[in-house]
PDB file of N, CA and C in Angstrom:
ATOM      1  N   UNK A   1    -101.879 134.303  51.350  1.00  0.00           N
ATOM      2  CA  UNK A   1    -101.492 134.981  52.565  1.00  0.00           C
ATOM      3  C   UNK A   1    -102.212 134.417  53.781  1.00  0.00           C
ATOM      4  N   UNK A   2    -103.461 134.250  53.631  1.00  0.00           N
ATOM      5  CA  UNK A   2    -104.147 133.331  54.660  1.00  0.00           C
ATOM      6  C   UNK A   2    -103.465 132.254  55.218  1.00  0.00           C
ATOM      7  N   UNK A   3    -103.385 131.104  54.618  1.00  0.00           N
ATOM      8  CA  UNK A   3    -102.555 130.324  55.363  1.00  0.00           C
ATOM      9  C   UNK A   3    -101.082 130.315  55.871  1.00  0.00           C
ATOM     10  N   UNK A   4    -100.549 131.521  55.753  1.00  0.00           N
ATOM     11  CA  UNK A   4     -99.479 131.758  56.264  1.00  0.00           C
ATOM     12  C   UNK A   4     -99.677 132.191  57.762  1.00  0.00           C
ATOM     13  N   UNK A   5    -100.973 132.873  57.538  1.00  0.00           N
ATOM     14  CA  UNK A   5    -101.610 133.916  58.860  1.00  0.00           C
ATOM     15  C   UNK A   5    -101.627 132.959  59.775  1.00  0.00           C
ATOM     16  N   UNK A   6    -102.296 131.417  59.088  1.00  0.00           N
ATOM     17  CA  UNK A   6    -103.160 130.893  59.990  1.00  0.00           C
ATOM     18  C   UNK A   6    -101.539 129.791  60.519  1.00  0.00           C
ATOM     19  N   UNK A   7    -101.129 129.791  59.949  1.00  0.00           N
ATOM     20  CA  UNK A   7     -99.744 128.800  60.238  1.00  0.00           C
ATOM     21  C   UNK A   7     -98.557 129.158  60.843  1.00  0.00           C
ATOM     22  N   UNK A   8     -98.866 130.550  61.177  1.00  0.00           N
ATOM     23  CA  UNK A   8     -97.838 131.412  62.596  1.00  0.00           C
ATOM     24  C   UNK A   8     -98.115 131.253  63.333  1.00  0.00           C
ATOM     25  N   UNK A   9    -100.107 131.688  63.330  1.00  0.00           N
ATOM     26  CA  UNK A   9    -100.849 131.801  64.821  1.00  0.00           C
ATOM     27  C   UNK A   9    -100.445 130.131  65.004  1.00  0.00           C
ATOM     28  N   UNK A  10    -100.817 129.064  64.450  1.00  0.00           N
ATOM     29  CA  UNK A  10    -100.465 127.328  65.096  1.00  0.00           C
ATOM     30  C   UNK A  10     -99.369 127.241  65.543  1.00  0.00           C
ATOM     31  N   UNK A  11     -98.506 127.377  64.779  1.00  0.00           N
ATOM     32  CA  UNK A  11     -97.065 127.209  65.613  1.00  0.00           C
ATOM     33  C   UNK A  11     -97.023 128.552  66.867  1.00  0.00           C
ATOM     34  N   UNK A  12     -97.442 129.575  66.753  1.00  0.00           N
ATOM     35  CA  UNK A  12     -97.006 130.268  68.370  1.00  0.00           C
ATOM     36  C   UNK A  12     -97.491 129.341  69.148  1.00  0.00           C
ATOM     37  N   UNK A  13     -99.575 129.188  68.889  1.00  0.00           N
ATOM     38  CA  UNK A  13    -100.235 127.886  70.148  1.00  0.00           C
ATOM     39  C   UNK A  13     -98.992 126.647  70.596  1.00  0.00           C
ATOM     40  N   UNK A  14     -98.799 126.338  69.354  1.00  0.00           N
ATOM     41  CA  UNK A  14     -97.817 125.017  70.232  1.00  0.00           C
ATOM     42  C   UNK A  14     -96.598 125.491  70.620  1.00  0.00           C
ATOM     43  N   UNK A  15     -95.670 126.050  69.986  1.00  0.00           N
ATOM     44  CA  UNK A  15     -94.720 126.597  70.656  1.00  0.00           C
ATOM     45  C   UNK A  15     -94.824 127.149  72.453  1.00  0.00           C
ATOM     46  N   UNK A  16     -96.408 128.246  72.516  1.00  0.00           N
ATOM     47  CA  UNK A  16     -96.467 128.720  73.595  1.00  0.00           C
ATOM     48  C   UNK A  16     -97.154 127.157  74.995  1.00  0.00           C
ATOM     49  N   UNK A  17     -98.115 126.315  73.754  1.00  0.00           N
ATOM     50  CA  UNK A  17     -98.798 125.677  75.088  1.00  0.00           C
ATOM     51  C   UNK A  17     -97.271 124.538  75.193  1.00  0.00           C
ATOM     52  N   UNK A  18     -96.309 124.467  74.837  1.00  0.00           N
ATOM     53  CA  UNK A  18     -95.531 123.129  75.050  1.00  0.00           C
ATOM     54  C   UNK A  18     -93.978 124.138  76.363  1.00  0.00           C
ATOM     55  N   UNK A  19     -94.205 125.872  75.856  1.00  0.00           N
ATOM     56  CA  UNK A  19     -93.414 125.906  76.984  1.00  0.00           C
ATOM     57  C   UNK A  19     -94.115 126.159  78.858  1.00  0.00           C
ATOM     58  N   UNK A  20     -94.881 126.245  78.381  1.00  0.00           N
ATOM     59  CA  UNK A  20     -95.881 126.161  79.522  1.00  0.00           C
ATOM     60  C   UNK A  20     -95.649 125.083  80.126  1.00  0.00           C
ATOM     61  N   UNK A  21     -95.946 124.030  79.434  1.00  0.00           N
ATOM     62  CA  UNK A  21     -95.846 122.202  80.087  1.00  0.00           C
ATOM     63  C   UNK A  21     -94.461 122.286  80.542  1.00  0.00           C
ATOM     64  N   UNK A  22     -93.344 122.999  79.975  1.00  0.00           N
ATOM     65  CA  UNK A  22     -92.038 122.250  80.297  1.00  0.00           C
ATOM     66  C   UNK A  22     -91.838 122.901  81.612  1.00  0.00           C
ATOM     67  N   UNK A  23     -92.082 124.260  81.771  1.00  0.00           N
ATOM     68  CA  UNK A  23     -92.232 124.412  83.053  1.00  0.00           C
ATOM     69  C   UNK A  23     -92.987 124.357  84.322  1.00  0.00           C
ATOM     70  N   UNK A  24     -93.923 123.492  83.898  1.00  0.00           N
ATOM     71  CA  UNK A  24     -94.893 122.810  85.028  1.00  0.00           C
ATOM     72  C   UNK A  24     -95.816 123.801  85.006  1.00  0.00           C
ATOM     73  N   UNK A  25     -96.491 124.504  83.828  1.00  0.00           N
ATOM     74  CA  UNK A  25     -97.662 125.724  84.472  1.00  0.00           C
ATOM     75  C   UNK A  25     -98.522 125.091  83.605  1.00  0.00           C
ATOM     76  N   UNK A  26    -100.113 125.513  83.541  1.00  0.00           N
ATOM     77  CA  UNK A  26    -100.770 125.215  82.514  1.00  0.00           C
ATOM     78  C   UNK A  26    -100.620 125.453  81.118  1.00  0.00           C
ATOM     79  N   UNK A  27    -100.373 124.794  80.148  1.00  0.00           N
ATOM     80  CA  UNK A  27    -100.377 125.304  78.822  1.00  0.00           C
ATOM     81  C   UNK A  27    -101.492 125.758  78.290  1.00  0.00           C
ATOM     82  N   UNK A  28    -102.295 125.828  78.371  1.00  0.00           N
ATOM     83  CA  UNK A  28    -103.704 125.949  77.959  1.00  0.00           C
ATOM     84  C   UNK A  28    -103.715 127.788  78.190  1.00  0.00           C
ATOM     85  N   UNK A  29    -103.358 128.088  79.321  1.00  0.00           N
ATOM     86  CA  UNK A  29    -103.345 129.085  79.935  1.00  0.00           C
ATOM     87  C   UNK A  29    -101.860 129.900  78.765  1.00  0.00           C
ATOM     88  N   UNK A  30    -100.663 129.403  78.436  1.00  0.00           N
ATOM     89  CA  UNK A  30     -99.549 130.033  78.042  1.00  0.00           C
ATOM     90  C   UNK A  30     -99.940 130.198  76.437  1.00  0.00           C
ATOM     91  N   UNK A  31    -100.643 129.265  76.467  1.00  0.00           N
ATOM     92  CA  UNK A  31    -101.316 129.059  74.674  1.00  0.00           C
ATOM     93  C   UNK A  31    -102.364 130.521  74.294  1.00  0.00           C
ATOM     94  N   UNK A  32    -103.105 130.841  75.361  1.00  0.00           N
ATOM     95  CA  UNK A  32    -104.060 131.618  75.007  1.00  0.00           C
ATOM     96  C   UNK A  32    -103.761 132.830  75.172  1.00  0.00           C
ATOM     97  N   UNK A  33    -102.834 133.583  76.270  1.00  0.00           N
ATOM     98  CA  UNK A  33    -101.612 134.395  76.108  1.00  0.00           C
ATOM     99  C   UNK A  33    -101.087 134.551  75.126  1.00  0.00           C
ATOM    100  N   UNK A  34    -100.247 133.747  74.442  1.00  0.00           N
ATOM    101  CA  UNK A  34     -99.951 133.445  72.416  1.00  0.00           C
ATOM    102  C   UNK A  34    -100.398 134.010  71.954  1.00  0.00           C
ATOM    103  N   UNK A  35    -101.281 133.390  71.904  1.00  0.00           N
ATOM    104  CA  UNK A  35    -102.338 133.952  70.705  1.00  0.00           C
ATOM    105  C   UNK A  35    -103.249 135.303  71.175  1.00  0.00           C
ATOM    106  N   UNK A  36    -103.790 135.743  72.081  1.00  0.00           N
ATOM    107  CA  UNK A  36    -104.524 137.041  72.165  1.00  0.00           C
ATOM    108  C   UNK A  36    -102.956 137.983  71.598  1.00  0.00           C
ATOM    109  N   UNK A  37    -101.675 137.637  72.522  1.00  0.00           N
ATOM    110  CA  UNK A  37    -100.554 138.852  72.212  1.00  0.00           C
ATOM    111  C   UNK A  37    -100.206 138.614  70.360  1.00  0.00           C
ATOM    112  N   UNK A  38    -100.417 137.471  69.640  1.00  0.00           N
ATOM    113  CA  UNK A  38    -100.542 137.485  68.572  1.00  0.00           C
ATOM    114  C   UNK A  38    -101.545 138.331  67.221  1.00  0.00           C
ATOM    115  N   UNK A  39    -102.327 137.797  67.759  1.00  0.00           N
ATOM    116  CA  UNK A  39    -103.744 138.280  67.213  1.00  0.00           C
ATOM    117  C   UNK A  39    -104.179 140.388  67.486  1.00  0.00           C
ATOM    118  N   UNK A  40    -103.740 140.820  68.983  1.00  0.00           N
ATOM    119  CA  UNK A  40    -103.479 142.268  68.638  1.00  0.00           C
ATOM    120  C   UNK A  40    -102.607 142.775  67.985  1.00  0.00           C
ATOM    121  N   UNK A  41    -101.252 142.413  68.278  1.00  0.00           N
ATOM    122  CA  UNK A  41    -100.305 142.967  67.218  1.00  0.00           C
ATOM    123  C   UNK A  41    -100.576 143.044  66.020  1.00  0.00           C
ATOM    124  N   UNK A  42    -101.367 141.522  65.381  1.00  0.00           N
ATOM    125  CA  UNK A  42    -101.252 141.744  63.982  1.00  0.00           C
ATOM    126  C   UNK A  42    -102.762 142.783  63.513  1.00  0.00           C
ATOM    127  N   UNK A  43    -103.378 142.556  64.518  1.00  0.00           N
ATOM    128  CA  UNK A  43    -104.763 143.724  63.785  1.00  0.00           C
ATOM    129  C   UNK A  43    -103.993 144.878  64.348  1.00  0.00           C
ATOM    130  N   UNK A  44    -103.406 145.315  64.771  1.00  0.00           N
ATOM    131  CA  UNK A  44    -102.590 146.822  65.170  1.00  0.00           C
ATOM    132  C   UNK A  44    -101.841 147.056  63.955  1.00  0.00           C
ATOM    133  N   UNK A  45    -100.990 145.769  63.672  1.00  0.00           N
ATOM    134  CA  UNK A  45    -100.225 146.313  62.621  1.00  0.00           C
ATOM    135  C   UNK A  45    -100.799 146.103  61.116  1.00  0.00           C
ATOM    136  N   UNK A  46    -101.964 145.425  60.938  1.00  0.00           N
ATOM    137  CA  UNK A  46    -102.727 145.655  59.516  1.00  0.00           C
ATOM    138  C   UNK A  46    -103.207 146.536  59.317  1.00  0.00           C
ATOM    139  N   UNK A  47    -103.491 147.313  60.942  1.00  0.00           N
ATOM    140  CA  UNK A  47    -104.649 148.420  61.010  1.00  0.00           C
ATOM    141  C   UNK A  47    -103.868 150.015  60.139  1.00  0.00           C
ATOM    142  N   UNK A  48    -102.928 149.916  61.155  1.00  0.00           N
ATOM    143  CA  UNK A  48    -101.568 151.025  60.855  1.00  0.00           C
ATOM    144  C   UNK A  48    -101.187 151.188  59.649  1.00  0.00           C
ATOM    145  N   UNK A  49    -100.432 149.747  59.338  1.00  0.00           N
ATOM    146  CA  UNK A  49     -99.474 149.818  58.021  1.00  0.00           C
ATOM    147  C   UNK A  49     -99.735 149.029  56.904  1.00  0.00           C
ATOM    148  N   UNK A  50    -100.827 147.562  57.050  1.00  0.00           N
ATOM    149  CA  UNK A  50    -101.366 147.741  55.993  1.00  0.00           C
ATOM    150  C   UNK A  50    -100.659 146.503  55.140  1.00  0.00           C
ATOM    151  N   UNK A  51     -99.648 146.190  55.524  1.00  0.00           N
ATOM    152  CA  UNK A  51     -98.857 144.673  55.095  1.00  0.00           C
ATOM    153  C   UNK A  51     -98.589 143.992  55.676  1.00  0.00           C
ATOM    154  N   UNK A  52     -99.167 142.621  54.861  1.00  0.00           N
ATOM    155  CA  UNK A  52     -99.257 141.332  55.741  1.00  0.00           C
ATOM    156  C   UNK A  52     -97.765 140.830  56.061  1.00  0.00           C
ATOM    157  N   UNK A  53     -96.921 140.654  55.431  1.00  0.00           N
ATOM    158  CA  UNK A  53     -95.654 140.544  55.771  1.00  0.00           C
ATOM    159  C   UNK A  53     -95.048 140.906  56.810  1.00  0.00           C
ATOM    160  N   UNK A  54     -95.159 142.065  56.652  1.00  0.00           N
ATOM    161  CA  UNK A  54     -94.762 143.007  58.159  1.00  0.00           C
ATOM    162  C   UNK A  54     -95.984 142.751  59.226  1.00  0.00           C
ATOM    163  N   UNK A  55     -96.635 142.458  59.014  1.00  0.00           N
ATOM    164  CA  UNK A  55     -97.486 142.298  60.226  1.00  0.00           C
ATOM    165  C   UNK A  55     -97.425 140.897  61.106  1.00  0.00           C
ATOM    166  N   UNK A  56     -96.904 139.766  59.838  1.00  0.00           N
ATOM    167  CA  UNK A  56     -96.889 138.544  60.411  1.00  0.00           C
ATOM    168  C   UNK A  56     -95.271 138.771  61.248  1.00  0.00           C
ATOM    169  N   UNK A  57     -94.442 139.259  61.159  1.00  0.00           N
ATOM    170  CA  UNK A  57     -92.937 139.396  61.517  1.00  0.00           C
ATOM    171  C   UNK A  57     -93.340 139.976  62.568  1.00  0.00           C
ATOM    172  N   UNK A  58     -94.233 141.504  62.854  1.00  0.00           N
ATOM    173  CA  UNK A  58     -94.260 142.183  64.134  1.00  0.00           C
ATOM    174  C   UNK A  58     -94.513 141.377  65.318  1.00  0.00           C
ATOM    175  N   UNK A  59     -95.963 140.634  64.421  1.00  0.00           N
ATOM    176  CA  UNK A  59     -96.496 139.642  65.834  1.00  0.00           C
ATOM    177  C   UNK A  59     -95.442 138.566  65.979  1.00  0.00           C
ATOM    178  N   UNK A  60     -95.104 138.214  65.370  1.00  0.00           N
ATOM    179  CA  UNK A  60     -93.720 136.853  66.303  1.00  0.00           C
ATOM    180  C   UNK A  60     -92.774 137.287  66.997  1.00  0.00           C
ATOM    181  N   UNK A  61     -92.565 138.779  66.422  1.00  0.00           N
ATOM    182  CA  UNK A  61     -91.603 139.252  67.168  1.00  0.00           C
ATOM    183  C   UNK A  61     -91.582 139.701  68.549  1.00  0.00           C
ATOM    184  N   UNK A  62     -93.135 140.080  68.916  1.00  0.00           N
ATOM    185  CA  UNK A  62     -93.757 140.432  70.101  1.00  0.00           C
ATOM    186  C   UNK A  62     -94.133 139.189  70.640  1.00  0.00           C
ATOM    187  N   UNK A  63     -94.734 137.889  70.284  1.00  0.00           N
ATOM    188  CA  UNK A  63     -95.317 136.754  71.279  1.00  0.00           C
ATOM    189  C   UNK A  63     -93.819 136.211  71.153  1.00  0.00           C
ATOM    190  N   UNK A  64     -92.635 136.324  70.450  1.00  0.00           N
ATOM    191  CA  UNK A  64     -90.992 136.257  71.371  1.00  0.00           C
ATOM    192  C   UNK A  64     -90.941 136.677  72.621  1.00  0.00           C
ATOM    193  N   UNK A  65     -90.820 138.014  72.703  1.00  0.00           N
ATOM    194  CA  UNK A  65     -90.460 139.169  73.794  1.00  0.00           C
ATOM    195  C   UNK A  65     -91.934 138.729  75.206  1.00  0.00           C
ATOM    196  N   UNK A  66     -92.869 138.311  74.534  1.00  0.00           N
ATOM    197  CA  UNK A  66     -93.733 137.524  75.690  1.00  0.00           C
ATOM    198  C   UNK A  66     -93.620 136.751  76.072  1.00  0.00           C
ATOM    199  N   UNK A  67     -93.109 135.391  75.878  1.00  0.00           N
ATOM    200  CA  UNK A  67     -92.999 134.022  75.800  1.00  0.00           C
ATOM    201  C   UNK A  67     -91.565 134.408  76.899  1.00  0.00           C
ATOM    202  N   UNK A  68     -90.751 135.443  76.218  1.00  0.00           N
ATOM    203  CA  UNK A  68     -89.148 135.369  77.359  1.00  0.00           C
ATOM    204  C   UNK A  68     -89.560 135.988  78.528  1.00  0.00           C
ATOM    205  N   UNK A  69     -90.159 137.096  78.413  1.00  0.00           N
ATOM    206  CA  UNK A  69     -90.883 137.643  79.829  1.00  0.00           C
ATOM    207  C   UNK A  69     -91.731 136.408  80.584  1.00  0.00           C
ATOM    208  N   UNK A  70     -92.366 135.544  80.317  1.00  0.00           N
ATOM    209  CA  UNK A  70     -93.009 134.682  80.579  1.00  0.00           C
ATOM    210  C   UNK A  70     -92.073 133.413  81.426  1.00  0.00           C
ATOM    211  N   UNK A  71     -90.701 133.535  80.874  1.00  0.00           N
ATOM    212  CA  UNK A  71     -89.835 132.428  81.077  1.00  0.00           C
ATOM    213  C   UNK A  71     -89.440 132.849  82.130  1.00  0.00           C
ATOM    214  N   UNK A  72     -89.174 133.770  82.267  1.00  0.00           N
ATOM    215  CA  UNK A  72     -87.943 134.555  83.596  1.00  0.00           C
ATOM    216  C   UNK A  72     -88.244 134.258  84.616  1.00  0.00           C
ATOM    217  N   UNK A  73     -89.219 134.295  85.442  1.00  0.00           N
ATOM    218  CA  UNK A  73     -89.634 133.647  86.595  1.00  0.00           C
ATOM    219  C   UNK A  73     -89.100 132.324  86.747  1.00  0.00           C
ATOM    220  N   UNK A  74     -88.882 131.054  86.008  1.00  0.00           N
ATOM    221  CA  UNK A  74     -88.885 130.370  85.841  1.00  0.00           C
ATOM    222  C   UNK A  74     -87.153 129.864  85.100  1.00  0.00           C
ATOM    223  N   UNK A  75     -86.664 130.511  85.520  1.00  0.00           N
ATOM    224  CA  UNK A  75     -84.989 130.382  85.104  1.00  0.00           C
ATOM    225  C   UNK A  75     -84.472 130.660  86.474  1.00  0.00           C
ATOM    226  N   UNK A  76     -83.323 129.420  86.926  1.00  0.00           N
ATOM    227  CA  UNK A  76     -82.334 129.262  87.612  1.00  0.00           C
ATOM    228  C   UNK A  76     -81.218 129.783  87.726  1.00  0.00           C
ATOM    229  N   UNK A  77     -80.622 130.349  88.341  1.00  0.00           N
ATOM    230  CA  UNK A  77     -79.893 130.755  88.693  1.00  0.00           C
ATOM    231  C   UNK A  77     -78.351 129.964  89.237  1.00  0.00           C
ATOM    232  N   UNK A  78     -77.627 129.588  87.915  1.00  0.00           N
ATOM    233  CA  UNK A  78     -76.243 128.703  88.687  1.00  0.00           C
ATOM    234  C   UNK A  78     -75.050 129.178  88.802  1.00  0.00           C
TER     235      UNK A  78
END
């Protein structure tokens, strides 16, 4: 289960620091956002309910819904 833990949180970092770059902001900065909104969800939801499964799904599902809030500023309008 560990390295599953640890191989969500990597892919959000790059996922989050590479959309950062595409829109010209710091990634470093969109990366660490990632991961803190990663890292509470899943101690919220180990804390609560207690399965890793469900806990790894909650948090992606939430640094999603961050990452799009994050985008919106940053979407055109054609």
């Amino acid at each position: 289960m560990l390295i599953l833990i640890k191989l969500t949180f990597i892919i959000v970092l790059v996922i989050f620091f590479r959309s950062g770059k595409k829109v010209g902001e710091n990634g470093i900065r969109w990366a660490v956002i990632g991961a803190v909104g990663y890292m509470l969800v899943f101690a919220l939801t180990m804390t609560i309910i207690g399965e890793t499964f469900i806990a790894i799904t909650l948090s992606c599902l939430a640094v999603y819904f961050v990452r799009a809030r994050l985008l919106i500023p940053h979407q055109t309008l054609d």
